[in-house]
Structures are given as C-alpha cells and as structure tokens.
N, C-alpha and C. Protein backbone atom coordinates (compact mmCIF):
# COMPACT_ATOMS: atom_id res chain seq x y z
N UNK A 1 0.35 40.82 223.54
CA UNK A 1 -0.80 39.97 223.84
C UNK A 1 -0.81 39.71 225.34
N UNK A 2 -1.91 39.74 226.06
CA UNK A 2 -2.26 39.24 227.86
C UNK A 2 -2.74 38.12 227.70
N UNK A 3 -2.25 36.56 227.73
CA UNK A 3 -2.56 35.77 228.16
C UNK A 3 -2.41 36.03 229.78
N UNK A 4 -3.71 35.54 230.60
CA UNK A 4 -3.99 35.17 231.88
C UNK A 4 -3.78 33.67 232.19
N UNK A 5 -3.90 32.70 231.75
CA UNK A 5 -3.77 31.45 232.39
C UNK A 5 -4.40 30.63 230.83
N UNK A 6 -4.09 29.37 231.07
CA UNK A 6 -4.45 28.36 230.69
C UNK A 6 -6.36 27.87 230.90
N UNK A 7 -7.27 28.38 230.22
CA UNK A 7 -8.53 28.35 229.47
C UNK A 7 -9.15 26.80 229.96
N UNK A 8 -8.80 25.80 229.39
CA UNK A 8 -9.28 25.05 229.01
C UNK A 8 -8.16 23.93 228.47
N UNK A 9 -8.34 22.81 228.30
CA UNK A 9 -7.82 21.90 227.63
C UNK A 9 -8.67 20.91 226.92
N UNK A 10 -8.90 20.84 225.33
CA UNK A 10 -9.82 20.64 224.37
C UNK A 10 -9.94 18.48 224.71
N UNK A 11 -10.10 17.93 224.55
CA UNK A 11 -10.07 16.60 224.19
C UNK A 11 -10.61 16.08 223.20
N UNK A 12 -10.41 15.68 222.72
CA UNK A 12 -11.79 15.20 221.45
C UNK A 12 -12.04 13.05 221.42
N UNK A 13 -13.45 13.45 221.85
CA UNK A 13 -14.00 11.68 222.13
C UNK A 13 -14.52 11.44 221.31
N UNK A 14 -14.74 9.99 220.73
CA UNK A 14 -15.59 9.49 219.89
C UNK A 14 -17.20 9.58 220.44
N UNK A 15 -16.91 9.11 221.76
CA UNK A 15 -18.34 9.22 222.43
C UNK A 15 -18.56 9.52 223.84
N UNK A 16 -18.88 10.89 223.90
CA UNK A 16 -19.10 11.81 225.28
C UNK A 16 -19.75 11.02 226.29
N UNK A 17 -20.83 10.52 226.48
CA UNK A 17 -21.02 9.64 227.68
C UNK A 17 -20.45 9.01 228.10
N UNK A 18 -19.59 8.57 227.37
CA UNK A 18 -18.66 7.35 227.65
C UNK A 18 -17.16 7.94 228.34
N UNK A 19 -17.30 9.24 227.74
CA UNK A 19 -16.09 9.75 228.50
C UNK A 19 -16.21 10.54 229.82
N UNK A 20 -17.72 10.93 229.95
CA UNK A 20 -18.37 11.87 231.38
C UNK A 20 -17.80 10.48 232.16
N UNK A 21 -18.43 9.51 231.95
CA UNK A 21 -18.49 8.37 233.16
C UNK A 21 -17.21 8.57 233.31
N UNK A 22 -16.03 8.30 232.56
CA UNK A 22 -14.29 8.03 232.90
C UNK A 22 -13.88 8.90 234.06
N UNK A 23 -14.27 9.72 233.39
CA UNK A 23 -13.86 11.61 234.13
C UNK A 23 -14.59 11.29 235.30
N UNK A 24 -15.75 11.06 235.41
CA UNK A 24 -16.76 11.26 236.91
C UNK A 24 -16.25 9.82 237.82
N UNK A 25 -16.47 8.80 237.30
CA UNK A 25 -16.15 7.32 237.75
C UNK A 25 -15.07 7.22 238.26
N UNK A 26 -13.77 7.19 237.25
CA UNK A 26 -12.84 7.57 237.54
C UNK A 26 -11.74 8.02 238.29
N UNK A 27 -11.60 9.26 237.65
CA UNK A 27 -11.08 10.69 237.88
C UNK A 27 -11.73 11.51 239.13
N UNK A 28 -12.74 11.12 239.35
CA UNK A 28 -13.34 11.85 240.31
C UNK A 28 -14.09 13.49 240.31
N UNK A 29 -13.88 13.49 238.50
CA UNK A 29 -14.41 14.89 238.43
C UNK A 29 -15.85 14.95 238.18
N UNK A 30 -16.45 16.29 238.55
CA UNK A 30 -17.74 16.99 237.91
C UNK A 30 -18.14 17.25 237.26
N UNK A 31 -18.92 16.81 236.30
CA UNK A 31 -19.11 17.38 234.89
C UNK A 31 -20.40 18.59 235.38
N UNK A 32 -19.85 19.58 234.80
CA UNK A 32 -20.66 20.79 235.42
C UNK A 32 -21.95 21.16 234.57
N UNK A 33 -21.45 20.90 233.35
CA UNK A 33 -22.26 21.79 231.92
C UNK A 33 -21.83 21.20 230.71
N UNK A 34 -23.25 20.41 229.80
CA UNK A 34 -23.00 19.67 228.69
C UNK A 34 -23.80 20.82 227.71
N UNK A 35 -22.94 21.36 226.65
CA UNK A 35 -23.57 22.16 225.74
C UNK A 35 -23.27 21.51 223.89
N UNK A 36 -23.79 22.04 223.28
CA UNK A 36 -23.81 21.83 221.53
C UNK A 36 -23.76 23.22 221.40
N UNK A 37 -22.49 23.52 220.69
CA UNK A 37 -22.13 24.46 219.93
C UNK A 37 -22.13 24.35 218.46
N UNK A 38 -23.79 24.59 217.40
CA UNK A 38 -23.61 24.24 216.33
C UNK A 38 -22.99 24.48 215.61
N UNK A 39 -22.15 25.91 215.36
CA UNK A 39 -21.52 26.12 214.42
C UNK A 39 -20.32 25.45 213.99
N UNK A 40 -20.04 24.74 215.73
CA UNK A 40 -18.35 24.11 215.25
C UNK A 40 -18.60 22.62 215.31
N UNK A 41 -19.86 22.03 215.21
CA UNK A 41 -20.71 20.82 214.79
C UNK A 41 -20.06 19.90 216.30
N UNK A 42 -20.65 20.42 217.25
CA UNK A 42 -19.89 19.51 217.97
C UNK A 42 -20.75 19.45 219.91
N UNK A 43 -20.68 18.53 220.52
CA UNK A 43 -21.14 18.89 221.79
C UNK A 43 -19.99 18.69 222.42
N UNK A 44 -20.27 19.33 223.65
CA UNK A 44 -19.09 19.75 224.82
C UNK A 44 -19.60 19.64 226.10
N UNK A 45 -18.75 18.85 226.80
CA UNK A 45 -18.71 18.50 228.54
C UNK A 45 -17.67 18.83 228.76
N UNK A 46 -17.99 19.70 230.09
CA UNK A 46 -16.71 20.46 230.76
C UNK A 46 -16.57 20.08 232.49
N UNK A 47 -15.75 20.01 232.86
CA UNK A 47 -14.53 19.62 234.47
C UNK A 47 -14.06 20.58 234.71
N UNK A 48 -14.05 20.92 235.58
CA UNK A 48 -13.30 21.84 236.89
C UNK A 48 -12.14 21.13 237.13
N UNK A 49 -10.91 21.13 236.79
CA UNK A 49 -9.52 20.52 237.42
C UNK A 49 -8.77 21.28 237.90
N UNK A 50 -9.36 22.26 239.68
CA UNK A 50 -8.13 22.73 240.15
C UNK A 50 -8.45 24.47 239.62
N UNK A 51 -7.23 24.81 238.82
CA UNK A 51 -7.81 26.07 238.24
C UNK A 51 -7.90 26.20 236.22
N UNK A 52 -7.85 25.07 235.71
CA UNK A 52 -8.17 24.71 234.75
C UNK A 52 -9.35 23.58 234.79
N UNK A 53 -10.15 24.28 233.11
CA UNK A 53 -11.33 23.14 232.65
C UNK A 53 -10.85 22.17 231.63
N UNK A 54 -11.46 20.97 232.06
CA UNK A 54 -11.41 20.04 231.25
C UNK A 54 -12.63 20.02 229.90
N UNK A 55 -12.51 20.38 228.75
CA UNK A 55 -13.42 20.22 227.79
C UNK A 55 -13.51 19.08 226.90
N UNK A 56 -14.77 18.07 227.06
CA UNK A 56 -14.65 17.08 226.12
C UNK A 56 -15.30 17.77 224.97
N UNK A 57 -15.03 16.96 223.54
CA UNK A 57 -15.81 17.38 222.28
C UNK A 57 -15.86 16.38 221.49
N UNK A 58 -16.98 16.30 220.87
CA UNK A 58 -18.12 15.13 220.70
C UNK A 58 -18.52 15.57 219.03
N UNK A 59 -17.95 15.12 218.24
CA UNK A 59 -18.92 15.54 216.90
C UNK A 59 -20.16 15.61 216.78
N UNK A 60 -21.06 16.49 215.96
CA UNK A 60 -21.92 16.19 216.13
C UNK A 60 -22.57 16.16 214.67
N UNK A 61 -21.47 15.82 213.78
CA UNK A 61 -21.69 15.55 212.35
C UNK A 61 -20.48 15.22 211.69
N UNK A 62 -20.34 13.99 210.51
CA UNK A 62 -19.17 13.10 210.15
C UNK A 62 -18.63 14.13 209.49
N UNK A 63 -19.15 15.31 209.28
CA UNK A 63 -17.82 16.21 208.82
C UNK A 63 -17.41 17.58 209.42
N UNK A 64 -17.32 17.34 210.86
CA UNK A 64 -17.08 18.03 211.83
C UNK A 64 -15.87 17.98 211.62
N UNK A 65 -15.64 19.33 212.59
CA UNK A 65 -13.87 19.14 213.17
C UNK A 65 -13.10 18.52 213.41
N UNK A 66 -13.96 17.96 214.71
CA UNK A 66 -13.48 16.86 215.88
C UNK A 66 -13.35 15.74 215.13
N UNK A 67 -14.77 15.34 214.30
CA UNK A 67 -14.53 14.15 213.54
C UNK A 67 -13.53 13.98 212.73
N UNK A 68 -13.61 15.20 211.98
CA UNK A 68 -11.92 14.78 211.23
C UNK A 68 -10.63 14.64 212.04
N UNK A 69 -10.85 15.51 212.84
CA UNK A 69 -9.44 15.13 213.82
C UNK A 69 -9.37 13.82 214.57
N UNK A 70 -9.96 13.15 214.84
CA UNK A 70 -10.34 12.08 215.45
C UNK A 70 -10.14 11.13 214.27
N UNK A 71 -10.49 11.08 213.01
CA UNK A 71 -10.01 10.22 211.61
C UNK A 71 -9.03 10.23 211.67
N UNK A 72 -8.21 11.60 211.48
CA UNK A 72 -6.70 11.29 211.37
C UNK A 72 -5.60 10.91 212.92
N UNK A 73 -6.18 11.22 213.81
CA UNK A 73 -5.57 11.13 214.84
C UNK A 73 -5.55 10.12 216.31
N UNK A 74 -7.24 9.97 216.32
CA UNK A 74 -7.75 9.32 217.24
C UNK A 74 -7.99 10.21 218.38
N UNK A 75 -8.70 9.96 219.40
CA UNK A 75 -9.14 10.41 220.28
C UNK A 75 -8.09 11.05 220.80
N UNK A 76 -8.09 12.15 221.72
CA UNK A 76 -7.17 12.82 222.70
C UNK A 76 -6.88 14.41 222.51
N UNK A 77 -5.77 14.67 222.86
CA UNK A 77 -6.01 16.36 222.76
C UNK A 77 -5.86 16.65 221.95
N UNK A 78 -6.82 17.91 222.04
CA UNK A 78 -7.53 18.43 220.03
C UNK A 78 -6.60 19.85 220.45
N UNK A 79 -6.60 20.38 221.41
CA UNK A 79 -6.36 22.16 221.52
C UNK A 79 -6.35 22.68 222.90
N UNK A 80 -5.23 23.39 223.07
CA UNK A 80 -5.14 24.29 224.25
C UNK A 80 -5.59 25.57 224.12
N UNK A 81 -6.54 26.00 225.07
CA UNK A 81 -7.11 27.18 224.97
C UNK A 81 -6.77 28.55 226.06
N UNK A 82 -6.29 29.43 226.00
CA UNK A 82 -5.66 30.12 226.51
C UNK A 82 -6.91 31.66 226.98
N UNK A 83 -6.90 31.93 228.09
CA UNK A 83 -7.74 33.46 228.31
C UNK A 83 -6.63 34.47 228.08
N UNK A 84 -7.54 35.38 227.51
CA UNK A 84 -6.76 36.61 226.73
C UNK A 84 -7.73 37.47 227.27
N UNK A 85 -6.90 38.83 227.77
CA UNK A 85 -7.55 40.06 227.63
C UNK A 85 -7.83 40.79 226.57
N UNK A 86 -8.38 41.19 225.50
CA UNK A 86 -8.05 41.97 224.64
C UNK A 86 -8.25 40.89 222.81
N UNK A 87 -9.10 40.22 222.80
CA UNK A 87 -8.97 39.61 222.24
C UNK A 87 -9.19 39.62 220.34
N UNK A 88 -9.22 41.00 220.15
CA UNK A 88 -9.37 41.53 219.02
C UNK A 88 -8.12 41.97 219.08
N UNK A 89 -7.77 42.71 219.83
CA UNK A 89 -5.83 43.18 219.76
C UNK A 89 -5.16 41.56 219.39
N UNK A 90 -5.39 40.73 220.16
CA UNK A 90 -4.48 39.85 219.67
C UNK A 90 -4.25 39.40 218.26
N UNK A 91 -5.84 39.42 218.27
CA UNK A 91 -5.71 38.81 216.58
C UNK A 91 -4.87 39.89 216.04
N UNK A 92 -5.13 41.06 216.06
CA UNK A 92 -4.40 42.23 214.75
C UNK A 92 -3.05 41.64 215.48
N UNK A 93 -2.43 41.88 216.42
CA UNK A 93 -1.02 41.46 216.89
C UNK A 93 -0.72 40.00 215.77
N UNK A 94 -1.26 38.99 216.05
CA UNK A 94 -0.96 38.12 215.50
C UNK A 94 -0.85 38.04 213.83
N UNK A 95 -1.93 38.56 213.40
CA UNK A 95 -2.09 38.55 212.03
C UNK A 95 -0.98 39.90 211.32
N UNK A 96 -0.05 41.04 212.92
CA UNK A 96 0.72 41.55 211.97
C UNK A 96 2.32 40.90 211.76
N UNK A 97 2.13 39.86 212.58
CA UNK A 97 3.70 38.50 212.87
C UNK A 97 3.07 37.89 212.08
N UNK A 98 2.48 37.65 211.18
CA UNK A 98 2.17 36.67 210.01
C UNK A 98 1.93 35.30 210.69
N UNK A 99 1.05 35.49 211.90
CA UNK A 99 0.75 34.13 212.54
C UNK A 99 -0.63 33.33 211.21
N UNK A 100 -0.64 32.42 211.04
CA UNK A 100 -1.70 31.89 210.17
C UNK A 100 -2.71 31.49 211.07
N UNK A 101 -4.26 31.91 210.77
CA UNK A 101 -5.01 32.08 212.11
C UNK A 101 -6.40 31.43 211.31
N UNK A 102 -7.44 30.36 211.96
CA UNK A 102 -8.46 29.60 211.72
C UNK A 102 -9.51 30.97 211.75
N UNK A 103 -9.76 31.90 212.66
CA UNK A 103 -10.65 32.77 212.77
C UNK A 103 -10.09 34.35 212.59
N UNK A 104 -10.17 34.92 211.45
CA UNK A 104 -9.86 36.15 211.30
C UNK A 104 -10.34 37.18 212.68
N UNK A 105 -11.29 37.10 212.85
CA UNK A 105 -12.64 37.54 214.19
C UNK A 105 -13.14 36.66 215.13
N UNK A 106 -13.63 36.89 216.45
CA UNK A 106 -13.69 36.20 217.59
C UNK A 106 -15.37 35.83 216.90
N UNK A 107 -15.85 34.51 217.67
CA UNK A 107 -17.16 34.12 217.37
C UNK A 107 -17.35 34.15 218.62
N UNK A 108 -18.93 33.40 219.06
CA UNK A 108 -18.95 32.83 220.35
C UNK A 108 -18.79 31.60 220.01
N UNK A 109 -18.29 30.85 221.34
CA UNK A 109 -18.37 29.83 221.18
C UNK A 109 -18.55 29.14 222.69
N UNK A 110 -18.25 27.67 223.20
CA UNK A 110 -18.86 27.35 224.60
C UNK A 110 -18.97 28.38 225.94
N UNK A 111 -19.94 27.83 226.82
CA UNK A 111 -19.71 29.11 227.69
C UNK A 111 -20.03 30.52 227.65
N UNK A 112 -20.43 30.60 226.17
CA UNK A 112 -21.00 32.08 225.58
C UNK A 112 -19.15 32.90 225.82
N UNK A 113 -18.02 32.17 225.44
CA UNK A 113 -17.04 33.29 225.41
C UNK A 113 -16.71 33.07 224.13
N UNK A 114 -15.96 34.29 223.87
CA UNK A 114 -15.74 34.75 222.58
C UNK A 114 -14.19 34.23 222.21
N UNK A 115 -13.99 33.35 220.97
CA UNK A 115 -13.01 32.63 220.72
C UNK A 115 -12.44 32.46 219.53
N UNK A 116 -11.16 32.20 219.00
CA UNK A 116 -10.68 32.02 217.86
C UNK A 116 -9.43 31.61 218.22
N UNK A 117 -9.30 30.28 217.02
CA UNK A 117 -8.10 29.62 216.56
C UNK A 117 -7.08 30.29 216.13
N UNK A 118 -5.72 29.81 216.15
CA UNK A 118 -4.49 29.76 215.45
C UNK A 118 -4.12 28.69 215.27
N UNK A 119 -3.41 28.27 213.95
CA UNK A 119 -3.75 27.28 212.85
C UNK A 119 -2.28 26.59 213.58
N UNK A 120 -2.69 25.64 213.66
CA UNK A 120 -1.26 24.74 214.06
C UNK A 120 -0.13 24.59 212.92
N UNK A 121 0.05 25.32 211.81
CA UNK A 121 1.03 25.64 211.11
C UNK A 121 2.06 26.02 211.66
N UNK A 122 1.17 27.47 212.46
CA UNK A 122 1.99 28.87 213.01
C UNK A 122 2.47 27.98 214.77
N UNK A 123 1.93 27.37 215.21
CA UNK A 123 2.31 26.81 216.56
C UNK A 123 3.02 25.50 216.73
N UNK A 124 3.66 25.67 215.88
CA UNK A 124 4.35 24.04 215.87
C UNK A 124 3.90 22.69 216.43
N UNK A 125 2.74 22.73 215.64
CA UNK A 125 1.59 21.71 215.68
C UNK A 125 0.50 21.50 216.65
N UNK A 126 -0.01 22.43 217.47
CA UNK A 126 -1.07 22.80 218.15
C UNK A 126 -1.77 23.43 217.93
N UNK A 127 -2.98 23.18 217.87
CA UNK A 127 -4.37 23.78 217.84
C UNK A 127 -4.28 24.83 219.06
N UNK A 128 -4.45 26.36 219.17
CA UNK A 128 -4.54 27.12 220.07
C UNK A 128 -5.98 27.87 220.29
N UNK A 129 -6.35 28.27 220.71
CA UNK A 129 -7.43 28.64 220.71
C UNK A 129 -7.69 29.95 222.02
N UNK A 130 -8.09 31.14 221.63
CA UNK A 130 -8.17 32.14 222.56
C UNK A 130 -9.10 32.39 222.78
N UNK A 131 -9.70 32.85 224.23
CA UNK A 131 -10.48 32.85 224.92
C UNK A 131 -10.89 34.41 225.53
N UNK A 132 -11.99 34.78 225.49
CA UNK A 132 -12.44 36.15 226.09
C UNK A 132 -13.86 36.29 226.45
C-alpha cells in the first residue's frame, strides 16, 4: 500500500457553525469550503493546517454516522484519513490480510475524492479512511 501523508483529520460536531467560528475566531484558521455529502448524511467544513486539513462533520440526519458517533461518544475525532496512491490495490491488499473494511469499493466522497473506510475492528479502534 502508498500512503503519501496524512489526508485529513475527521472531527465530528454537533453544530458546524458553531465550530467554523472556534476554528476561525479562535484558532485562526480558514474555512475554505463548506460541502453536504448526501450519501454519508452529513455536511463538511474544511481548514488548511500547515500541510494537513482539518474536516468538520455535521449530521445531516438523526441516523447518520456522525450522529451516531456523536450518541455514543460525543463530539471530537471521528477518523483519520490517509492519501493513497492506488486506491483499489489497497483495498484488494487489505481485504487479502483479512482487514475488515466499511467500503468494499472507493465512492466519492468530499472534495470529489474517491474514499473508503476500514472498520475500526481491524485498526485498533480508529476509523481510517483512504483517500484518492
């Protein structure tokens, strides 16, 4: 597998405006680009930090992802997202180490890049998420 760098870092907020201001007010960052990605029921604000993005995620229905993760967990980091070259090799790589994986196949997802989970079973309790 080619991981290149560190993607992204997921957050998950109860309520995205409220967290742009923290980040911008704050932190001093830019929120560059607020998108809704319906399939994974959720909106997303993203930061420039350096040479990693900051991604907030925002349910955008009580039986979202985020929302459930946010039930059981509370706000904070949902998933590290990693850039991959090759991102169909990885999956077969992974799925032939018996990694347990959320997305058999890459979707799109924010950003228009193409992405899929590994199940925090297989990662000793992190949400991973690959990037292409």
């Amino acid at each position: 597998m080619n991981l290149t760098h560190i993607e992204h870092i997921g957050i998950a907020v109860k309520n995205l405006e409220e967290a742009i201001k923290f980040y911008e007010d704050i932190l001093g960052l830019k929120c560059y680009k607020i998108e809704e990605v319906k399939d994974q029921k959720v909106r997303t604000a993203f930061f420039q930090a350096g040479e990693t993005k900051i991604e907030l995620l925002e349910s955008t229905e009580a039986d979202g992802p985020v929302s459930k993760f946010i039930e059981k967990r509370g706000e904070g980091i949902h998933h590290i997202a990693f850039a991959v070259n090759g991102i169909k090799q990885a999956l077969t790589e992974l799925k032939q180490n018996d990694v347990k994986l959320i997305n058999d196949t890459p979707k799109e997802g924010a950003e228009g890049l193409n992405i899929a989970f590994i199940h925090p079973k297989s990662t000793h309790g992190v949400l991973i998420e690959l990037c292409e």
